[in-house]
PDB file of N, CA and C in Angstrom:
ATOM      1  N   UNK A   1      14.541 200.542 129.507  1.00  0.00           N
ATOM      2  CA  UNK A   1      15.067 199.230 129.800  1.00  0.00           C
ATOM      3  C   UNK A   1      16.240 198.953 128.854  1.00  0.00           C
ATOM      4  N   UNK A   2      17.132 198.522 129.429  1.00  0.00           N
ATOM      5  CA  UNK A   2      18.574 198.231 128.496  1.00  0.00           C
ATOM      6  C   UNK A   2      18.131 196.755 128.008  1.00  0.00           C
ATOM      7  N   UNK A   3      18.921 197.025 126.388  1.00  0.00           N
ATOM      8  CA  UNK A   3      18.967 195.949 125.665  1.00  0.00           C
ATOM      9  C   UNK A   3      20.139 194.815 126.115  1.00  0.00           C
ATOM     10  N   UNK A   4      19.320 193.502 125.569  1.00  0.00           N
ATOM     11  CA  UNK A   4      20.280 192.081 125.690  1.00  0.00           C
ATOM     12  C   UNK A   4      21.227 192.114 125.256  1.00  0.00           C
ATOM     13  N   UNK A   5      22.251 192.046 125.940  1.00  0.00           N
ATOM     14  CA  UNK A   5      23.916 191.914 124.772  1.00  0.00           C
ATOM     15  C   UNK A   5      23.741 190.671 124.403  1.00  0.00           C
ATOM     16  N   UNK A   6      24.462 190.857 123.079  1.00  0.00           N
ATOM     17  CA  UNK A   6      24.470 188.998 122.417  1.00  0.00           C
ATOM     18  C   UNK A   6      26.123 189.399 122.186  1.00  0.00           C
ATOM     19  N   UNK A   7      26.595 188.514 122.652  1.00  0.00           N
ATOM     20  CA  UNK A   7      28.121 187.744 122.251  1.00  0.00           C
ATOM     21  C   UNK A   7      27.895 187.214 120.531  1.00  0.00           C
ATOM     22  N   UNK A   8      28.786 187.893 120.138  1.00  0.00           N
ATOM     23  CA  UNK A   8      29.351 187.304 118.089  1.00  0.00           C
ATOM     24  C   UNK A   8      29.339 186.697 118.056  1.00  0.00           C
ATOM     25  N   UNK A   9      28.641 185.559 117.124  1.00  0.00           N
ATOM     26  CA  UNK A   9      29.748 184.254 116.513  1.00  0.00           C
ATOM     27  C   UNK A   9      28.872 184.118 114.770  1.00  0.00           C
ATOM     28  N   UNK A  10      29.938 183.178 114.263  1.00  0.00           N
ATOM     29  CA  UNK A  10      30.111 183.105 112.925  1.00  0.00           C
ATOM     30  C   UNK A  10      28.845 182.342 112.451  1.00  0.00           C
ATOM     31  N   UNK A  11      28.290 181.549 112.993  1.00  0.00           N
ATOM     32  CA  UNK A  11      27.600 180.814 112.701  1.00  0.00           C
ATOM     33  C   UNK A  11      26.284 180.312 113.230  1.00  0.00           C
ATOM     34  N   UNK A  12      25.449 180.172 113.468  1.00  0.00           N
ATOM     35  CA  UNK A  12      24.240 179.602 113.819  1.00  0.00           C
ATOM     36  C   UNK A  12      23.569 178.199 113.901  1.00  0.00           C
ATOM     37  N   UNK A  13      23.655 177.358 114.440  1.00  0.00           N
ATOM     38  CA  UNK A  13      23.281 176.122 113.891  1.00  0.00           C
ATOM     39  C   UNK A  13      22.114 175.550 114.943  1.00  0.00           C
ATOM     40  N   UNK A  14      21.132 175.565 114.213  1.00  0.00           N
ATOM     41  CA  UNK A  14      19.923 175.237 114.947  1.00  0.00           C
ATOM     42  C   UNK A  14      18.855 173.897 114.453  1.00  0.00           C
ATOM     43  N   UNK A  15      18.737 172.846 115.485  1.00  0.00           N
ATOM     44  CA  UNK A  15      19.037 171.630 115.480  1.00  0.00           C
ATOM     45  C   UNK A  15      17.474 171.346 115.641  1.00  0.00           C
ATOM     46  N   UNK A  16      16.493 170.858 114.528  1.00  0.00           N
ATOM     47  CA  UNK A  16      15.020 169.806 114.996  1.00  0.00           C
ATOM     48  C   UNK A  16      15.032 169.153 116.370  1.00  0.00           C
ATOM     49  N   UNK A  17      14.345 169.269 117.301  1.00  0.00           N
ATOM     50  CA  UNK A  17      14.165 168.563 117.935  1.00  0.00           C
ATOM     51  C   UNK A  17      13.129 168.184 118.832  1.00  0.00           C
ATOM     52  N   UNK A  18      11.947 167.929 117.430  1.00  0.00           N
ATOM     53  CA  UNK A  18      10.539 168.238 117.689  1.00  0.00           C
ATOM     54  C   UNK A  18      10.689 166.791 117.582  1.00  0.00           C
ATOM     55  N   UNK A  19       9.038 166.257 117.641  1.00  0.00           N
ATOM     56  CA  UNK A  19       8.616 164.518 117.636  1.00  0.00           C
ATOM     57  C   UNK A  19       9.073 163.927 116.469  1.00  0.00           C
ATOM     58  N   UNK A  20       9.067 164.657 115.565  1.00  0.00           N
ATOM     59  CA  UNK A  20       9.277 163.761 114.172  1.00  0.00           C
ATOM     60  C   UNK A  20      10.856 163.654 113.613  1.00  0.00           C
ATOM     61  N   UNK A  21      11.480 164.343 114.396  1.00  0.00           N
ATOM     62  CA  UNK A  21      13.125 164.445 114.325  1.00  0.00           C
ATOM     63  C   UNK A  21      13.885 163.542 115.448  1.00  0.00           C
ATOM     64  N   UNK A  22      12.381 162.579 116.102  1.00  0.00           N
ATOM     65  CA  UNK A  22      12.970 162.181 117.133  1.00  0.00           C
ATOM     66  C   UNK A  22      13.389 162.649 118.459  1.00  0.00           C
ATOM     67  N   UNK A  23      13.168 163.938 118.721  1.00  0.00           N
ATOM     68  CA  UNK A  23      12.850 164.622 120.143  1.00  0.00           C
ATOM     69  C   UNK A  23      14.822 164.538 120.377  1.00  0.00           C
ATOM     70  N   UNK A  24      15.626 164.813 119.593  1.00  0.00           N
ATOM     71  CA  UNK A  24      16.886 164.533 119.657  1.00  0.00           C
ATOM     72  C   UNK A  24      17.598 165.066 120.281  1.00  0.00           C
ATOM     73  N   UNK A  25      17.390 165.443 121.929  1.00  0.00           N
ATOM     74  CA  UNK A  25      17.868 166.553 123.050  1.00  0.00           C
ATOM     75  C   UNK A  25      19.344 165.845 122.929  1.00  0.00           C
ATOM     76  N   UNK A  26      19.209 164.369 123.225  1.00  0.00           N
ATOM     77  CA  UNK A  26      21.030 164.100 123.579  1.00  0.00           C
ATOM     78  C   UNK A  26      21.993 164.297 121.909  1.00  0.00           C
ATOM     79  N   UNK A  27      21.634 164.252 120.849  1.00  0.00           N
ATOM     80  CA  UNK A  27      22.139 164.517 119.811  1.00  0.00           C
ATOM     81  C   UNK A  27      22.827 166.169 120.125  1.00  0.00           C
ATOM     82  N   UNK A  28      21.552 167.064 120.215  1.00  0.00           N
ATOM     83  CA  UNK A  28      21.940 168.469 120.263  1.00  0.00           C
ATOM     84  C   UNK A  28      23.105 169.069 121.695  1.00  0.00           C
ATOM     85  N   UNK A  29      22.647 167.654 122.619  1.00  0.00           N
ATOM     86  CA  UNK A  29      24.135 168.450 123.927  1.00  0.00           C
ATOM     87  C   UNK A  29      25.147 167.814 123.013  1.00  0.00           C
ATOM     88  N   UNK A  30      25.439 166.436 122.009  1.00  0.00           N
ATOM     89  CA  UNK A  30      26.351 166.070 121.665  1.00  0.00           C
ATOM     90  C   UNK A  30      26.930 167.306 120.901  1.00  0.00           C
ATOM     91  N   UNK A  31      26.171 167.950 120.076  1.00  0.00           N
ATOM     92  CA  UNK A  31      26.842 168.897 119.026  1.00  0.00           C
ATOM     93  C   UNK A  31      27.389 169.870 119.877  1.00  0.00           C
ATOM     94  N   UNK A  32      26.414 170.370 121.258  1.00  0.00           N
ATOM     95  CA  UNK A  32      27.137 171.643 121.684  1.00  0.00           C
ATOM     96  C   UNK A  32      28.291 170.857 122.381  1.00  0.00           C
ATOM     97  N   UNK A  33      28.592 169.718 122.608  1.00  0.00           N
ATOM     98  CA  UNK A  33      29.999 169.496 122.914  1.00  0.00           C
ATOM     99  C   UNK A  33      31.173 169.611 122.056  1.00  0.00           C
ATOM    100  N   UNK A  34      30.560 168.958 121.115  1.00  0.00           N
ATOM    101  CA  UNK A  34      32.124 168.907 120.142  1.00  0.00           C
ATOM    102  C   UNK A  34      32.092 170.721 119.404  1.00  0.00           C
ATOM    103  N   UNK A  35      31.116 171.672 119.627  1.00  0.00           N
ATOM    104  CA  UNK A  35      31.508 172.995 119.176  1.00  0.00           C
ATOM    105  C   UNK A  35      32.522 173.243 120.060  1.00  0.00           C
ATOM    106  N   UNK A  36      32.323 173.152 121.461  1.00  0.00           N
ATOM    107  CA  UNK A  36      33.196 173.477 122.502  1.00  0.00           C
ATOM    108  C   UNK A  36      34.720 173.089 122.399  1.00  0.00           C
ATOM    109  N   UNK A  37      34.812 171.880 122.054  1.00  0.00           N
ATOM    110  CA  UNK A  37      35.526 170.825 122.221  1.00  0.00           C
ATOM    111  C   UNK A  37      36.638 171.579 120.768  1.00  0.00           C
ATOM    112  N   UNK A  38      35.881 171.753 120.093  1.00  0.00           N
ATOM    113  CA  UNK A  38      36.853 172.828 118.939  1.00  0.00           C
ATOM    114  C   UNK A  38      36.562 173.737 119.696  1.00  0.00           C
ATOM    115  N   UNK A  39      36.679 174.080 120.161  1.00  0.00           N
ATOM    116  CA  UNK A  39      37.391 175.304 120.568  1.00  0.00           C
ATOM    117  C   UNK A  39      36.434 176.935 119.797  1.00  0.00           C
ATOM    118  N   UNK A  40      35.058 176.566 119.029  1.00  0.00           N
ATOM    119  CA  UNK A  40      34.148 177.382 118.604  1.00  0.00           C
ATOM    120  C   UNK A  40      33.474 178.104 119.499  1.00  0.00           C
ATOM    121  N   UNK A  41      33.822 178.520 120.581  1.00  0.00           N
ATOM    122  CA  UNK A  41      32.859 179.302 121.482  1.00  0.00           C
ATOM    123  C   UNK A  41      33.274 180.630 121.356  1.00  0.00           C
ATOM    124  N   UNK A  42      31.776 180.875 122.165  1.00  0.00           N
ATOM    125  CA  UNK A  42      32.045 182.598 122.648  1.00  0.00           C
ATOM    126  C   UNK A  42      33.396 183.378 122.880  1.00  0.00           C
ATOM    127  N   UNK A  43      33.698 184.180 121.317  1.00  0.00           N
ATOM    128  CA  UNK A  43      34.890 184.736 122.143  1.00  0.00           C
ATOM    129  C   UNK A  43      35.825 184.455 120.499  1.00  0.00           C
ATOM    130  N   UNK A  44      35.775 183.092 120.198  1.00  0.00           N
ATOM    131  CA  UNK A  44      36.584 182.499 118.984  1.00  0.00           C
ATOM    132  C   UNK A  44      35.646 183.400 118.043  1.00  0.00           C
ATOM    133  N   UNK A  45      36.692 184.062 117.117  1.00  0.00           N
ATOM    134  CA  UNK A  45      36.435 184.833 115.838  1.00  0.00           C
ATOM    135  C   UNK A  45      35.021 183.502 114.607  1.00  0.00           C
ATOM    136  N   UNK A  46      35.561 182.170 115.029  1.00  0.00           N
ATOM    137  CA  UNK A  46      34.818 181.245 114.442  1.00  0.00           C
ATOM    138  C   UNK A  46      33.682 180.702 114.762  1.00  0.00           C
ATOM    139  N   UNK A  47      33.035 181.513 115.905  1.00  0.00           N
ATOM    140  CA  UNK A  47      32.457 180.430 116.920  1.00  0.00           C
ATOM    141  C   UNK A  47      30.759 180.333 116.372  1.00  0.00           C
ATOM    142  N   UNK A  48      30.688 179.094 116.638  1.00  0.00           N
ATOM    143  CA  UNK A  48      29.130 178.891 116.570  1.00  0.00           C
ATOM    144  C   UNK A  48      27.561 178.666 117.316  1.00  0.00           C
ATOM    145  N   UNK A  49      27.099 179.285 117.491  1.00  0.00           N
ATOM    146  CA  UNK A  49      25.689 179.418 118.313  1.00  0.00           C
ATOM    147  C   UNK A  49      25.335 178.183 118.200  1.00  0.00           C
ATOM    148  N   UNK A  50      24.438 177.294 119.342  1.00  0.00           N
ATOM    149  CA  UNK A  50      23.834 175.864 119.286  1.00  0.00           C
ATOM    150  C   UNK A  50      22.701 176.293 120.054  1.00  0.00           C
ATOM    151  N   UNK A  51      21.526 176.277 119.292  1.00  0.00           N
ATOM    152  CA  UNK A  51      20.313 176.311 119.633  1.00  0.00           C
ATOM    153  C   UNK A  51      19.240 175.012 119.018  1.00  0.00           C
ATOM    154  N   UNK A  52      18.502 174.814 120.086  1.00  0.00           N
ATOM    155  CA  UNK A  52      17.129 173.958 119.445  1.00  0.00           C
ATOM    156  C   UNK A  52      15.846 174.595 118.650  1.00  0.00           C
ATOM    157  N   UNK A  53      15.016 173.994 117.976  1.00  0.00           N
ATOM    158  CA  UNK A  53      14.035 174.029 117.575  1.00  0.00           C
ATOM    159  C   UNK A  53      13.040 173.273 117.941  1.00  0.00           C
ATOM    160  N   UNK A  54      11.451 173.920 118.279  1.00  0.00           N
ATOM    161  CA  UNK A  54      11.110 172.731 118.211  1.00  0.00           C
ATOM    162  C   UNK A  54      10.216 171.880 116.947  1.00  0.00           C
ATOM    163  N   UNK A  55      10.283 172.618 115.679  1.00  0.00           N
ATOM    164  CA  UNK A  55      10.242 172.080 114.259  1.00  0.00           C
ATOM    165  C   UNK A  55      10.319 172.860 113.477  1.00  0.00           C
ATOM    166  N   UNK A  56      11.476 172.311 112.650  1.00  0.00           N
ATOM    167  CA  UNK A  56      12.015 173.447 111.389  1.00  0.00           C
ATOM    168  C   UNK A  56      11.056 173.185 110.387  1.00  0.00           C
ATOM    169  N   UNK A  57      10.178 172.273 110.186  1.00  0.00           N
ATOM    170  CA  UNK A  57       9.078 172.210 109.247  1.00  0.00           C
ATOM    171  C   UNK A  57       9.584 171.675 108.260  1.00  0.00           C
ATOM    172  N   UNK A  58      10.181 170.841 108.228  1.00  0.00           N
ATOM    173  CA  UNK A  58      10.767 170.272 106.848  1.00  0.00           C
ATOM    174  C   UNK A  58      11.055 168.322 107.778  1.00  0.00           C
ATOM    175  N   UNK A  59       9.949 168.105 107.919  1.00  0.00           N
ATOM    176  CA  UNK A  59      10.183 166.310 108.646  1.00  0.00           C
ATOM    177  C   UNK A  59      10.045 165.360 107.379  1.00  0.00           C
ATOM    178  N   UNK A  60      11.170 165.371 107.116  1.00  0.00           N
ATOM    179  CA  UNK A  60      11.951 164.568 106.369  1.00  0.00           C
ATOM    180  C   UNK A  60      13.638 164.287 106.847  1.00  0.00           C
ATOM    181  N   UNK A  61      13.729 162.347 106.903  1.00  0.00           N
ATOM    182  CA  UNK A  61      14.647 161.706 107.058  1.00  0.00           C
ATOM    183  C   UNK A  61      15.649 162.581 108.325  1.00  0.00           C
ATOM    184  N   UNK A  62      14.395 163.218 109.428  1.00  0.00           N
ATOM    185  CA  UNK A  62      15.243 163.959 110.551  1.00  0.00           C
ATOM    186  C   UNK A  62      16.437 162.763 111.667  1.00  0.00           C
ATOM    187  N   UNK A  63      17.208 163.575 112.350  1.00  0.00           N
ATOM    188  CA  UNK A  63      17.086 165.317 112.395  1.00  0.00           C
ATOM    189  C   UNK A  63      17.524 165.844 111.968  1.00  0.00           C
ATOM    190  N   UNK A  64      17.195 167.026 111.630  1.00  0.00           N
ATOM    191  CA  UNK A  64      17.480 167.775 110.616  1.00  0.00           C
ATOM    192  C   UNK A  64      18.258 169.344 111.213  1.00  0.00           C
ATOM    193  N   UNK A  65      19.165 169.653 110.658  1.00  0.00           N
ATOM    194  CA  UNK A  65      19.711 171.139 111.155  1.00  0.00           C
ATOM    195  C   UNK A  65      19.600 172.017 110.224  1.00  0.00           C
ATOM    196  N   UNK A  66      19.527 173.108 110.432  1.00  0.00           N
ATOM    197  CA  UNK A  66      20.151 173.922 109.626  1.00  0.00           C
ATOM    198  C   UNK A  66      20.845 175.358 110.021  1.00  0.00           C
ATOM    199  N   UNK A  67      21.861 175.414 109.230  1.00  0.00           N
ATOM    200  CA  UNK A  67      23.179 176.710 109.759  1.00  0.00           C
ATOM    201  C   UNK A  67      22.987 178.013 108.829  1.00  0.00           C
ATOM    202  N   UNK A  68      23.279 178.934 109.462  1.00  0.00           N
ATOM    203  CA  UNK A  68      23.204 180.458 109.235  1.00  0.00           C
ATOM    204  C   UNK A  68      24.132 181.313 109.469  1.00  0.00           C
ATOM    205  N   UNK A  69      24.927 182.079 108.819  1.00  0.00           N
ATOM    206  CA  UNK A  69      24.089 182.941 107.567  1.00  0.00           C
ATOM    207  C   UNK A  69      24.267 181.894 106.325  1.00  0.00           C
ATOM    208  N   UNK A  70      24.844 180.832 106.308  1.00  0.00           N
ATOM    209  CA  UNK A  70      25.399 180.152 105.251  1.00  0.00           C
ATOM    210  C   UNK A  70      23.834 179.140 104.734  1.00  0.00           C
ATOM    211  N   UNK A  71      22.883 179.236 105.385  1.00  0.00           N
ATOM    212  CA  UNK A  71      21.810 178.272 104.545  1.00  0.00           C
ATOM    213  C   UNK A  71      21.804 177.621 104.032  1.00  0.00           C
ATOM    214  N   UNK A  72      22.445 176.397 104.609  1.00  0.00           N
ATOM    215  CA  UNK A  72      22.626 174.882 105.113  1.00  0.00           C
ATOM    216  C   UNK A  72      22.366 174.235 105.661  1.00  0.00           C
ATOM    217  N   UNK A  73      21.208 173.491 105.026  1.00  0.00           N
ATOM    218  CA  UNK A  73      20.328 172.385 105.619  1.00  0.00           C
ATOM    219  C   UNK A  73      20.773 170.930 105.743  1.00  0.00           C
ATOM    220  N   UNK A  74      20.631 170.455 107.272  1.00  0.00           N
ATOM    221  CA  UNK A  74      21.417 168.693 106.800  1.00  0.00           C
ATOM    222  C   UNK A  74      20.410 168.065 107.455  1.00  0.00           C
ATOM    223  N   UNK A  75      20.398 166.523 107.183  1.00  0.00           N
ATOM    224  CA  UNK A  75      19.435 165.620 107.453  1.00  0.00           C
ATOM    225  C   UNK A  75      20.613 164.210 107.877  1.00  0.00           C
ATOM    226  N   UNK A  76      19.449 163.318 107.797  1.00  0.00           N
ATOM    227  CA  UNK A  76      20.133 162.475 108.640  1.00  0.00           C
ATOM    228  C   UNK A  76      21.233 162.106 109.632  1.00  0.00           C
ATOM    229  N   UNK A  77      20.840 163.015 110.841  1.00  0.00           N
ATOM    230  CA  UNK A  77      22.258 163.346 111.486  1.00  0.00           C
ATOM    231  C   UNK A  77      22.319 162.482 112.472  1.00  0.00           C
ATOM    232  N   UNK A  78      23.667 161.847 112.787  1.00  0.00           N
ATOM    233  CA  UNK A  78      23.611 161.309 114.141  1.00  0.00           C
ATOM    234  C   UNK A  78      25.196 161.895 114.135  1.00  0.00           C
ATOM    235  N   UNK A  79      25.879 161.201 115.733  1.00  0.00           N
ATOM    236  CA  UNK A  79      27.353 161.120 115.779  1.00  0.00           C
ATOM    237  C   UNK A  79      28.217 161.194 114.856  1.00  0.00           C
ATOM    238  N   UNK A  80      28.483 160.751 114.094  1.00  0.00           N
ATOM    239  CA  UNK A  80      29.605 160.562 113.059  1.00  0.00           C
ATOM    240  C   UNK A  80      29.263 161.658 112.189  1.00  0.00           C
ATOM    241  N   UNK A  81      27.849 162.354 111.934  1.00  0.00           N
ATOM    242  CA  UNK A  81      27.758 163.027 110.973  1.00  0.00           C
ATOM    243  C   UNK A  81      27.544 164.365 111.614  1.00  0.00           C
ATOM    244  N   UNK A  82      27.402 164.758 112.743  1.00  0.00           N
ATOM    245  CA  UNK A  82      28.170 165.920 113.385  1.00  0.00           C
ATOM    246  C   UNK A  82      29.139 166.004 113.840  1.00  0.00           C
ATOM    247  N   UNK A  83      30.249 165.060 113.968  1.00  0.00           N
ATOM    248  CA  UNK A  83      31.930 164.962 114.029  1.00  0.00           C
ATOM    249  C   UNK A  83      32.019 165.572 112.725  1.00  0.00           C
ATOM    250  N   UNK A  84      31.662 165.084 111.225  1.00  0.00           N
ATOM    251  CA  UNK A  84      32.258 165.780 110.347  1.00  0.00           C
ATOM    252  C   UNK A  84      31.906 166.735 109.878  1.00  0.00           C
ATOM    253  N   UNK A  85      30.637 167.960 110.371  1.00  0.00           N
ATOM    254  CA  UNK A  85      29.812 168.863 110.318  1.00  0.00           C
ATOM    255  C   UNK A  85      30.677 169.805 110.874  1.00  0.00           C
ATOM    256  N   UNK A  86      30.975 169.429 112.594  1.00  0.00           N
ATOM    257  CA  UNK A  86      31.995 170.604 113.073  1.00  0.00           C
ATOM    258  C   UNK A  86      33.820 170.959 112.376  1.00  0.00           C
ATOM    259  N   UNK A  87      33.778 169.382 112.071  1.00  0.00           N
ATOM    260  CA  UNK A  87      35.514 169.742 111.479  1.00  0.00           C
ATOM    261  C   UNK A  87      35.483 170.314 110.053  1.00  0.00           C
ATOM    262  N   UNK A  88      34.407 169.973 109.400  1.00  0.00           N
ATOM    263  CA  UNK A  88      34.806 169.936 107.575  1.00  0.00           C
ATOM    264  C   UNK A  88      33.852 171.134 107.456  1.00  0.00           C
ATOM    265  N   UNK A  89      32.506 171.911 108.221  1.00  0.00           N
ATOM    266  CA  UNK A  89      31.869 172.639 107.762  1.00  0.00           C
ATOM    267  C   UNK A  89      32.521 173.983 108.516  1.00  0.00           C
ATOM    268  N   UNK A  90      31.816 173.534 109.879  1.00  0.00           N
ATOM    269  CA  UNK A  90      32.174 174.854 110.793  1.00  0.00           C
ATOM    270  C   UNK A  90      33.951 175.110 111.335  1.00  0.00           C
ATOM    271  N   UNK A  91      34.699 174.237 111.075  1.00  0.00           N
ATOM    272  CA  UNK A  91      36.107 174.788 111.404  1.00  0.00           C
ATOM    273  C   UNK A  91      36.591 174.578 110.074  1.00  0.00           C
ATOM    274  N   UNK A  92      36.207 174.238 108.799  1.00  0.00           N
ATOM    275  CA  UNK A  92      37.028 173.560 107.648  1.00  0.00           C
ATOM    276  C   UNK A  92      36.104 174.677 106.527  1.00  0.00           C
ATOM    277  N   UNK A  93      35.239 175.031 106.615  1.00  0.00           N
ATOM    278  CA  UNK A  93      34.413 176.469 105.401  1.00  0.00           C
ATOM    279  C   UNK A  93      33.828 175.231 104.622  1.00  0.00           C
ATOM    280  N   UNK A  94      33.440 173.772 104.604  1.00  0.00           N
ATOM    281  CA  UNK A  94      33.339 173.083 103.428  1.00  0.00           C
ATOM    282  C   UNK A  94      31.942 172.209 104.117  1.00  0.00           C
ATOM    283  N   UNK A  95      30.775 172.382 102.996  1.00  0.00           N
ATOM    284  CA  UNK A  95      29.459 171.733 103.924  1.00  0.00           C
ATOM    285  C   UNK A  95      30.069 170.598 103.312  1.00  0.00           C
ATOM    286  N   UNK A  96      29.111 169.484 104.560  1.00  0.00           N
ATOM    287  CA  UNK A  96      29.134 168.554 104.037  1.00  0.00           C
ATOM    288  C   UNK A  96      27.964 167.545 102.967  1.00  0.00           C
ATOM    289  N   UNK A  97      28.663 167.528 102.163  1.00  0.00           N
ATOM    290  CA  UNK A  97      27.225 167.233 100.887  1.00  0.00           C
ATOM    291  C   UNK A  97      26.709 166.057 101.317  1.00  0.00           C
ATOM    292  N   UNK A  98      27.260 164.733 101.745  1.00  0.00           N
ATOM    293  CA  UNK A  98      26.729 164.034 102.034  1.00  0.00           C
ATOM    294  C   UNK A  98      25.195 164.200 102.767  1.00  0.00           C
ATOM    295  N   UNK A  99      25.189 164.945 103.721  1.00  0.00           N
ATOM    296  CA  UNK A  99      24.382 164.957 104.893  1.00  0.00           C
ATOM    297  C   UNK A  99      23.101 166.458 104.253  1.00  0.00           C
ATOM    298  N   UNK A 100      23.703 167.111 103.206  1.00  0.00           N
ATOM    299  CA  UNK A 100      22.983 168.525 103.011  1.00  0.00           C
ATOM    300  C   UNK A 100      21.864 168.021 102.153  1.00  0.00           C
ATOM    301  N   UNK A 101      20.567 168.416 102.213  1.00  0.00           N
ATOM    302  CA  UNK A 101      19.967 168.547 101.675  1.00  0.00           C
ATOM    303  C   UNK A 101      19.348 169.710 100.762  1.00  0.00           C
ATOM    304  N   UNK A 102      19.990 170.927 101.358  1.00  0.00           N
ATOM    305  CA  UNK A 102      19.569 172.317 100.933  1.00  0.00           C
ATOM    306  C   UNK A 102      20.483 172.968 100.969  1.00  0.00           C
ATOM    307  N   UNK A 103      20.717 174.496  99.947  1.00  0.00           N
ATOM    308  CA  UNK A 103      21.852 175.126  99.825  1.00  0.00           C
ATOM    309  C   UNK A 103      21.512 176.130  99.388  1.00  0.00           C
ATOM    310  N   UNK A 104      21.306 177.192 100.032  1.00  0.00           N
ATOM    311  CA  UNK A 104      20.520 178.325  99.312  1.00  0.00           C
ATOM    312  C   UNK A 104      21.123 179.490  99.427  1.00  0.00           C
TER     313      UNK A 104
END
């Protein structure tokens, strides 16, 4: 049986969206929009994977993400704080501390 091709990308960002994060499905299409929307997709040398969870195990002050290979955990996310996640982290190399809780 032939193996799954996976398409590259730079980044990983995989989003709580279990009960205690608030079940945050429209948050997570918001993020895979604005990845798109930069221009981070399949294909871009920069691009970033948008996947759900359904609990990263850490329910505290969700929802909570966290990005890979860079092991970067953020919390309290809504709109405004994944507008500046995609420009200042994933197109800009710079987490954002405000929102990080973890850095490993």
């Amino acid at each position: 049986m032939p193996k799954p091709m996976m398409m590259p990308f730079k980044r990983h960002a995989i989003m709580c969206c279990g009960k205690s994060c608030g079940e945050n499905l429209p948050l997570l299409n918001y993020l895979k929009e604005k990845v798109a929307q930069a221009g981070l997709i399949v294909g871009d040398p920069d691009s970033v994977r948008v996947n759900r969870a359904g609990c990263l195990g850490v329910c505290m002050e969700g929802p909570v993400m966290v990005v890979h290979p860079d092991n970067v955990w953020y919390c309290n996310l809504n709109e405004a704080a994944i507008d500046r996640i995609v420009e200042e982290h994933f197109r800009g190399g710079k987490v954002v501390e405000e929102f990080s809780f973890y850095q490993g």
